[in-house]
PDB file of N, CA and C in Angstrom:
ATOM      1  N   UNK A   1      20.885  43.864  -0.857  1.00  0.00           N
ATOM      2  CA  UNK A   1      20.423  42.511  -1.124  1.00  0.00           C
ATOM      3  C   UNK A   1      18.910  42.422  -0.906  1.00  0.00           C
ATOM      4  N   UNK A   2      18.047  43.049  -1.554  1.00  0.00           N
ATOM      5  CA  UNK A   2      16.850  43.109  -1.556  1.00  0.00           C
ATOM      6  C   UNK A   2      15.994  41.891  -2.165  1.00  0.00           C
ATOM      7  N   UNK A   3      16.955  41.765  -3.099  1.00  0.00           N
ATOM      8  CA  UNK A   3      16.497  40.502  -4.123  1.00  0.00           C
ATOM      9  C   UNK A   3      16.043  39.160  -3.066  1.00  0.00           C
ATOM     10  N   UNK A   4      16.728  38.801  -2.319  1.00  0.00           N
ATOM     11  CA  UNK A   4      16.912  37.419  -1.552  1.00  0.00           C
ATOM     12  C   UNK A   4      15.307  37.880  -0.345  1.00  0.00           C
ATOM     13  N   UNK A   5      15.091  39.057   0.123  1.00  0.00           N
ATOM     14  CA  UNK A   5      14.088  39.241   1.125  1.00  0.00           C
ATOM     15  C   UNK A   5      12.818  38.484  -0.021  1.00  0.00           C
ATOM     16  N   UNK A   6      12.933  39.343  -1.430  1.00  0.00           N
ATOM     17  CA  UNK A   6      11.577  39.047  -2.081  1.00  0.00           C
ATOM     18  C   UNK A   6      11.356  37.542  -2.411  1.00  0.00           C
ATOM     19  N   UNK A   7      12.645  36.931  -3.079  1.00  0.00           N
ATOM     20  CA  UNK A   7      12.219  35.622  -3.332  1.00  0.00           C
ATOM     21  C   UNK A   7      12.036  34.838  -2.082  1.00  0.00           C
ATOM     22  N   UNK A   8      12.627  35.157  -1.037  1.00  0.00           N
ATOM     23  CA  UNK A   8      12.053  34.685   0.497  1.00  0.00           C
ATOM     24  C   UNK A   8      10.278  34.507   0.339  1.00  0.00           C
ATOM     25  N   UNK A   9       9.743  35.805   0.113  1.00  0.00           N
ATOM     26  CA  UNK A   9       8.794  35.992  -0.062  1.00  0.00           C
ATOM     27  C   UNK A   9       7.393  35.287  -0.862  1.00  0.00           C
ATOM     28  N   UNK A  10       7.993  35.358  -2.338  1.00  0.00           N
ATOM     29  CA  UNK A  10       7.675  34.475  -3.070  1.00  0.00           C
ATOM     30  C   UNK A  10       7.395  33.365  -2.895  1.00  0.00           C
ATOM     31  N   UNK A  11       8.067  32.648  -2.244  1.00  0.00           N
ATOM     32  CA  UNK A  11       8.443  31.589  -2.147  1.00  0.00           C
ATOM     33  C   UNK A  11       7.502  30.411  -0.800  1.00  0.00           C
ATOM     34  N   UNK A  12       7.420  31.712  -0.151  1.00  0.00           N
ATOM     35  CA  UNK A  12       6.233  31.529   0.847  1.00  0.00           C
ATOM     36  C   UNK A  12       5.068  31.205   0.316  1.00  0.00           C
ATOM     37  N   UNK A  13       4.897  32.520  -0.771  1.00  0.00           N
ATOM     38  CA  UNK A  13       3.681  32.336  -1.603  1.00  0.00           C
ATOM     39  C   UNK A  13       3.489  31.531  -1.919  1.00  0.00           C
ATOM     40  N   UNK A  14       4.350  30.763  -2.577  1.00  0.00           N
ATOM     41  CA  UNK A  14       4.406  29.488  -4.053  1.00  0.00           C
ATOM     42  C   UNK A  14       3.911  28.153  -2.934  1.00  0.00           C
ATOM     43  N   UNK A  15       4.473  28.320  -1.812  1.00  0.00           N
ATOM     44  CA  UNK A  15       4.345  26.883  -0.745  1.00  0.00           C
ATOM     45  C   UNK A  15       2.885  26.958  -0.069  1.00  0.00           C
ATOM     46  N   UNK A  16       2.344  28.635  -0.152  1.00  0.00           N
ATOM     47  CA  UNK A  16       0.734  28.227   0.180  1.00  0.00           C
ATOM     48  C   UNK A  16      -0.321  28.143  -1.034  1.00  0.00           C
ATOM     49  N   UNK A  17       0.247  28.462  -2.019  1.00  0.00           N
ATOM     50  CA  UNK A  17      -0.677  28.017  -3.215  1.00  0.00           C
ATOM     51  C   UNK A  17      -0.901  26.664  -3.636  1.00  0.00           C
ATOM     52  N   UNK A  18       0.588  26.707  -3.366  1.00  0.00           N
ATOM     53  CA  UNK A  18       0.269  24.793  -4.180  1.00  0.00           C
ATOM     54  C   UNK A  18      -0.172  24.223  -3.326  1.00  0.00           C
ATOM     55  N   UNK A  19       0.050  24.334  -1.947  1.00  0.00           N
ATOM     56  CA  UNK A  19      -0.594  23.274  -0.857  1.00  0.00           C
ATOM     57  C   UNK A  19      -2.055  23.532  -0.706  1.00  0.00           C
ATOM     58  N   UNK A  20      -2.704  24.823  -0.980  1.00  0.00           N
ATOM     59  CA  UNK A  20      -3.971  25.155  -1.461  1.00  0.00           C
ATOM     60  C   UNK A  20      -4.392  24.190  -2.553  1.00  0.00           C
ATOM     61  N   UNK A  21      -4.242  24.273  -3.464  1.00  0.00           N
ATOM     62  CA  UNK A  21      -4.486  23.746  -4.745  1.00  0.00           C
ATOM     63  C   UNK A  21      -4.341  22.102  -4.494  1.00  0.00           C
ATOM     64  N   UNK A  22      -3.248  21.829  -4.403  1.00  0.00           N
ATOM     65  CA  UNK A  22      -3.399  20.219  -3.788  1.00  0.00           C
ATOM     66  C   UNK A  22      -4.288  20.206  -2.981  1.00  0.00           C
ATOM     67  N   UNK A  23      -4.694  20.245  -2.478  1.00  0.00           N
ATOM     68  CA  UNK A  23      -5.623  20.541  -1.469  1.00  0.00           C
ATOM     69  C   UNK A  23      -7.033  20.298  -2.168  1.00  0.00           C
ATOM     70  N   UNK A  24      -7.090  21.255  -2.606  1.00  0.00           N
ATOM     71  CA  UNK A  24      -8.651  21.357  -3.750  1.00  0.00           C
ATOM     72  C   UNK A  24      -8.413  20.541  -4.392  1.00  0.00           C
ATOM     73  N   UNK A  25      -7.272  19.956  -5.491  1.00  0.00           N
ATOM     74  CA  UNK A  25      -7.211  18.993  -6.388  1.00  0.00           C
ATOM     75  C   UNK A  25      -7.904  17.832  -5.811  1.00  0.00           C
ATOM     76  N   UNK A  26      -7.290  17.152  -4.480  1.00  0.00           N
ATOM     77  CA  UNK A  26      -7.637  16.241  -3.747  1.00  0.00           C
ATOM     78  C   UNK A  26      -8.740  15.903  -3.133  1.00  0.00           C
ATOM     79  N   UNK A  27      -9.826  17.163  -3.068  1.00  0.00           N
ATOM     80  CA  UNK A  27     -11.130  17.247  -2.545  1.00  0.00           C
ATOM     81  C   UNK A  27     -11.908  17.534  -3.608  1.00  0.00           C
ATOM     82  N   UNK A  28     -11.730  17.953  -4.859  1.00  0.00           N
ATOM     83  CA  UNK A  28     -12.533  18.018  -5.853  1.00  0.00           C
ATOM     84  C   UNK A  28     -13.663  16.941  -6.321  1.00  0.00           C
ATOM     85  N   UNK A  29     -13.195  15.967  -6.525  1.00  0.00           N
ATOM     86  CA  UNK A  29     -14.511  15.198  -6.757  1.00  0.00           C
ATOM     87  C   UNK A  29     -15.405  14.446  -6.095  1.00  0.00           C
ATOM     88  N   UNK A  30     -15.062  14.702  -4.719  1.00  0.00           N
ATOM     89  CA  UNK A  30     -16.436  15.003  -3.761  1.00  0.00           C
ATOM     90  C   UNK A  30     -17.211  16.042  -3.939  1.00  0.00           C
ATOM     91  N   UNK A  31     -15.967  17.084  -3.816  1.00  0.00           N
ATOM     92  CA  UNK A  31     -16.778  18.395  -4.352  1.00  0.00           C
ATOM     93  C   UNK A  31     -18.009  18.439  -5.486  1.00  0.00           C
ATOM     94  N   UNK A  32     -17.282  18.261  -6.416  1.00  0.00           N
ATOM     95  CA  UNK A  32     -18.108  17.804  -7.963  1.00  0.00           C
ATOM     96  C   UNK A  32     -19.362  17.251  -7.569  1.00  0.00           C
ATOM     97  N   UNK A  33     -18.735  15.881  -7.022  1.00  0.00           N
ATOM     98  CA  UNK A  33     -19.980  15.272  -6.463  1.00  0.00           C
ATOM     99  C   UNK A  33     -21.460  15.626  -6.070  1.00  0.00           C
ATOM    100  N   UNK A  34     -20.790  16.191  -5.104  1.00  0.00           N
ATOM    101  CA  UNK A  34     -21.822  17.103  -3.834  1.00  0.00           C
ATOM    102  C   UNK A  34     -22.763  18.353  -4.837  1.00  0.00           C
ATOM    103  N   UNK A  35     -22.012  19.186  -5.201  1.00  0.00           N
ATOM    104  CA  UNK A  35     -22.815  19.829  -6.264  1.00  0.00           C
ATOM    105  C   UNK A  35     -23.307  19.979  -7.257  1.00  0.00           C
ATOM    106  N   UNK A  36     -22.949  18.445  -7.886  1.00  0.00           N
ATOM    107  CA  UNK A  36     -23.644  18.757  -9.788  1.00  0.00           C
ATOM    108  C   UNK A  36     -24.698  17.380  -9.360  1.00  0.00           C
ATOM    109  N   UNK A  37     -24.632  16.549  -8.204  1.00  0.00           N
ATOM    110  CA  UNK A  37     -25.546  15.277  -8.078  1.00  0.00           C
ATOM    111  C   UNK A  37     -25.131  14.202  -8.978  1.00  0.00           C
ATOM    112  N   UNK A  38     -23.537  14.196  -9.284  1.00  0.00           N
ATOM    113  CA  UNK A  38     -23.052  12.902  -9.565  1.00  0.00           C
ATOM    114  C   UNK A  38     -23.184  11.917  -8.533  1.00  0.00           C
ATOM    115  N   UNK A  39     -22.851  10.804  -8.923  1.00  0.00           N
ATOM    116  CA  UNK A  39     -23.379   9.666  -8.303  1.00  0.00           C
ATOM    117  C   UNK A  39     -21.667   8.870  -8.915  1.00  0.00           C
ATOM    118  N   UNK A  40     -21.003   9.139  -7.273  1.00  0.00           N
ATOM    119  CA  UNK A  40     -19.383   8.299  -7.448  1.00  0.00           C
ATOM    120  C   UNK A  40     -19.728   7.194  -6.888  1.00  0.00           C
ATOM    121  N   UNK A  41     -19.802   5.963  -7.760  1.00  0.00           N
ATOM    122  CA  UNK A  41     -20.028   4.644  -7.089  1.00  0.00           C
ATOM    123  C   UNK A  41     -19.191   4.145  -6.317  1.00  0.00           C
ATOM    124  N   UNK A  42     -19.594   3.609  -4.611  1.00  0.00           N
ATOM    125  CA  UNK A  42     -18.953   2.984  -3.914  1.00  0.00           C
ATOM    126  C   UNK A  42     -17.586   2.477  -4.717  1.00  0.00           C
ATOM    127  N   UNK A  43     -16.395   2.187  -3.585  1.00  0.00           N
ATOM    128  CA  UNK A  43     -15.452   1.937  -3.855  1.00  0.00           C
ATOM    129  C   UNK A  43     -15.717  -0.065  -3.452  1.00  0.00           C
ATOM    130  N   UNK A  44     -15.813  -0.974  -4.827  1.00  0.00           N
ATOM    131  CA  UNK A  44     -16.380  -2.375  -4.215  1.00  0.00           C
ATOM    132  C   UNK A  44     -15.510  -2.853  -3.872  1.00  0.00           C
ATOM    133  N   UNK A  45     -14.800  -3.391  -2.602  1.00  0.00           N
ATOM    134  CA  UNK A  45     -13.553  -4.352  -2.724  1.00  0.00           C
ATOM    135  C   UNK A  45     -13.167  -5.657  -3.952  1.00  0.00           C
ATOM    136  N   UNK A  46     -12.626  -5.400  -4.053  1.00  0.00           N
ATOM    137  CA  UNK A  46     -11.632  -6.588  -5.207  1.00  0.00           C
ATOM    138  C   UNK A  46     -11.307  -7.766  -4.624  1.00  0.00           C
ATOM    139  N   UNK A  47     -11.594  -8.607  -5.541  1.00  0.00           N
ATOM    140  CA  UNK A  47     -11.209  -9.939  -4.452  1.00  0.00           C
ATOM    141  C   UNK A  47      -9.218  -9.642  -4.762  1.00  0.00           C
ATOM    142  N   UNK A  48      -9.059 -10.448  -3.577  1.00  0.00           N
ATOM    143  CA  UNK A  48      -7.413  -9.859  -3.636  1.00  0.00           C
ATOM    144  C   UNK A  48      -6.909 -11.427  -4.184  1.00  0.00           C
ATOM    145  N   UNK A  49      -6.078 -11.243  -5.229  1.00  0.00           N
ATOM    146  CA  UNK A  49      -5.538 -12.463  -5.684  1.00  0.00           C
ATOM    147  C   UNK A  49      -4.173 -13.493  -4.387  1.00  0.00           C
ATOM    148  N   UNK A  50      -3.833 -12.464  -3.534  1.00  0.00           N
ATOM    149  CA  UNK A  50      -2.799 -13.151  -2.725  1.00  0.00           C
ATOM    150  C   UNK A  50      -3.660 -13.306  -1.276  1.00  0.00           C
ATOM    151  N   UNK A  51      -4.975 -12.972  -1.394  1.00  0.00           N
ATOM    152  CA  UNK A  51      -5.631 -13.568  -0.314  1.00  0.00           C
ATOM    153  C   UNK A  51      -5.026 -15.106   0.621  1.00  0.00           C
ATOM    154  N   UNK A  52      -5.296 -16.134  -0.320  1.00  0.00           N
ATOM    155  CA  UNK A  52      -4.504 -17.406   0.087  1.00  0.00           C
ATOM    156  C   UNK A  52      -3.054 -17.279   0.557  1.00  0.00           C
ATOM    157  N   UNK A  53      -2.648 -16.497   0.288  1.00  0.00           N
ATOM    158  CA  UNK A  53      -0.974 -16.681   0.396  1.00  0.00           C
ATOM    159  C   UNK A  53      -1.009 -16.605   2.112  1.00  0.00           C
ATOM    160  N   UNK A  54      -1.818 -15.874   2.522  1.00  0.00           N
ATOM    161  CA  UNK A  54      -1.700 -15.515   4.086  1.00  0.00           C
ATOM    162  C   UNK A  54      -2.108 -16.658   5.258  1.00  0.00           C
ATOM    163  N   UNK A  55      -3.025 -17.387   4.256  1.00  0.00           N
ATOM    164  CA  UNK A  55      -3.764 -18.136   5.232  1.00  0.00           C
ATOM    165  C   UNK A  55      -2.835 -19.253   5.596  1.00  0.00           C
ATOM    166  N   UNK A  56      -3.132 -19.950   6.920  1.00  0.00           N
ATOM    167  CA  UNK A  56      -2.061 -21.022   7.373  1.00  0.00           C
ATOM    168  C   UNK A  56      -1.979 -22.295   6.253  1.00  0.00           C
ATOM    169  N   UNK A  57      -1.369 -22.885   6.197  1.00  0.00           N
ATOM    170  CA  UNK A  57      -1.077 -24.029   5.155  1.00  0.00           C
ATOM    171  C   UNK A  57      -1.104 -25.125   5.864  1.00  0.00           C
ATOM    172  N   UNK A  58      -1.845 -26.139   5.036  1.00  0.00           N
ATOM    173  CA  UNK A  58      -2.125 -27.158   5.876  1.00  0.00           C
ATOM    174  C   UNK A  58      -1.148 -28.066   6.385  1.00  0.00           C
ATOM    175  N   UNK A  59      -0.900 -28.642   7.553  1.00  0.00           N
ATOM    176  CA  UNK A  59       0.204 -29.250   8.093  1.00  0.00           C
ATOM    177  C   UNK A  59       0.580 -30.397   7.197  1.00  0.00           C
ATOM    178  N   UNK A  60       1.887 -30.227   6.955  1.00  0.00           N
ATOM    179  CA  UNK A  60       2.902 -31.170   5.992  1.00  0.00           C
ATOM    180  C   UNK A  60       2.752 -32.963   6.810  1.00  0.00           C
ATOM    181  N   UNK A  61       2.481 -33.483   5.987  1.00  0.00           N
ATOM    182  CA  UNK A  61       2.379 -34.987   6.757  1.00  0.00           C
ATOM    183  C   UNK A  61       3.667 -35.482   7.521  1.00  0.00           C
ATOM    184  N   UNK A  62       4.022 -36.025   8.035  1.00  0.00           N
ATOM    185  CA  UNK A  62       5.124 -36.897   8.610  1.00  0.00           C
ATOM    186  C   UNK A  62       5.487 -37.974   7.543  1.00  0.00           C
ATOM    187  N   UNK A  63       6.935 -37.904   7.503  1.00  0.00           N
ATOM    188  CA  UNK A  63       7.817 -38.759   6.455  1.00  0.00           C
ATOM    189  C   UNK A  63       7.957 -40.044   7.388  1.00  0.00           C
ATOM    190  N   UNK A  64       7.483 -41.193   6.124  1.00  0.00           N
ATOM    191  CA  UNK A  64       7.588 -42.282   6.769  1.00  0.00           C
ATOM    192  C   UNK A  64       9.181 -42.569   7.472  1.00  0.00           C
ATOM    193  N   UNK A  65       9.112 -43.811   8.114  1.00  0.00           N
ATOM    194  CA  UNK A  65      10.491 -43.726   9.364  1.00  0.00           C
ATOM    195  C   UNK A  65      11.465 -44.323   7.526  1.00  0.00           C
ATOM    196  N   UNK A  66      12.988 -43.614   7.271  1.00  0.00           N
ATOM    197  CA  UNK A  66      13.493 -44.800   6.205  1.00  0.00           C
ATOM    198  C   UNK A  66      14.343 -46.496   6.898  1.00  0.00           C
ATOM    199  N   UNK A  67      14.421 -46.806   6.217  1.00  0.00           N
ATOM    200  CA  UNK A  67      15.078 -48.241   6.312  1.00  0.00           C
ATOM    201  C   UNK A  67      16.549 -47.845   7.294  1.00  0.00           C
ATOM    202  N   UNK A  68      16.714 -48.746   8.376  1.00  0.00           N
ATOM    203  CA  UNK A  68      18.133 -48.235   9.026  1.00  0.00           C
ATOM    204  C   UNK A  68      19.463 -48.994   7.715  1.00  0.00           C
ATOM    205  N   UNK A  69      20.254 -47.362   8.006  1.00  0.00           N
ATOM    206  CA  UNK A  69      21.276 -47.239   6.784  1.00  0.00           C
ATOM    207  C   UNK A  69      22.523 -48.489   7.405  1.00  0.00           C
ATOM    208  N   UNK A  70      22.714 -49.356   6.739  1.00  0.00           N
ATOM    209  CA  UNK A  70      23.846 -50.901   7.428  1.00  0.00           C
ATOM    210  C   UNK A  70      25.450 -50.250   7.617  1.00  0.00           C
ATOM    211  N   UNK A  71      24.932 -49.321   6.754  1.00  0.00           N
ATOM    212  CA  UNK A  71      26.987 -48.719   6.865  1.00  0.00           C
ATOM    213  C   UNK A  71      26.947 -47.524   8.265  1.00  0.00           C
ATOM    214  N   UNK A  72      25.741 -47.068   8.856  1.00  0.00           N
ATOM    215  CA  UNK A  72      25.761 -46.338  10.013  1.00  0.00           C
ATOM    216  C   UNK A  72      25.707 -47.597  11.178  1.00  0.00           C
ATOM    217  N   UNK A  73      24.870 -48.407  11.106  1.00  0.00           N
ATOM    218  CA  UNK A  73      24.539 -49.326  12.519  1.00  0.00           C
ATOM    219  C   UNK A  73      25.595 -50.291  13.043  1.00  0.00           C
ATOM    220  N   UNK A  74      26.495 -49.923  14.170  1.00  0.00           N
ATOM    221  CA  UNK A  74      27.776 -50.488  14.661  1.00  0.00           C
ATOM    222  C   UNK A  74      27.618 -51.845  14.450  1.00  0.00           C
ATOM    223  N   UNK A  75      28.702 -52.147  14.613  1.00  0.00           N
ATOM    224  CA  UNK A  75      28.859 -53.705  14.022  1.00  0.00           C
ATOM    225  C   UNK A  75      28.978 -54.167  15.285  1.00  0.00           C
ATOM    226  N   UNK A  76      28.718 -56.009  15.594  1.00  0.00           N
ATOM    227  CA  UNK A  76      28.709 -56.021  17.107  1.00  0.00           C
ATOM    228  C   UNK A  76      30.430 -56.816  17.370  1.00  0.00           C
TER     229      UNK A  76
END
């Protein structure tokens, strides 16, 4: 069973390449950056559209008192 030691093997390989490569993929255009003297413009914040949603809401008024209901108020 020789077969199973190598793709063991392989396989090792394959898990430090790609994590290499992701790796570089992910650092590349700093990279780029840094050496050709591109110019990556700041990242500007966005105004966020659900900004408001977070903020407190202004306190709900008080409901006027209603009329006392004649079919609840005991009879004397």
């Amino acid at each position: 069973m020789g077969r199973s030691k190598n793709f063991t093997k392989f396989r090792q390989y394959g898990v430090i390449v790609t994590s290499t490569l992701l790796l570089f993929i992910s650092l590349s255009p700093r990279l780029l950056a840094q050496g050709e003297g591109i110019n990556i413009p700041p990242q500007v914040p966005q105004p966020d559209p659900n900004r408001d949603r977070f903020l407190p809401r202004p306190p709900i008024p008080p409901k006027p008192e209603p009329p006392p209901n004649p079919e609840l108020t005991p009879t004397p």
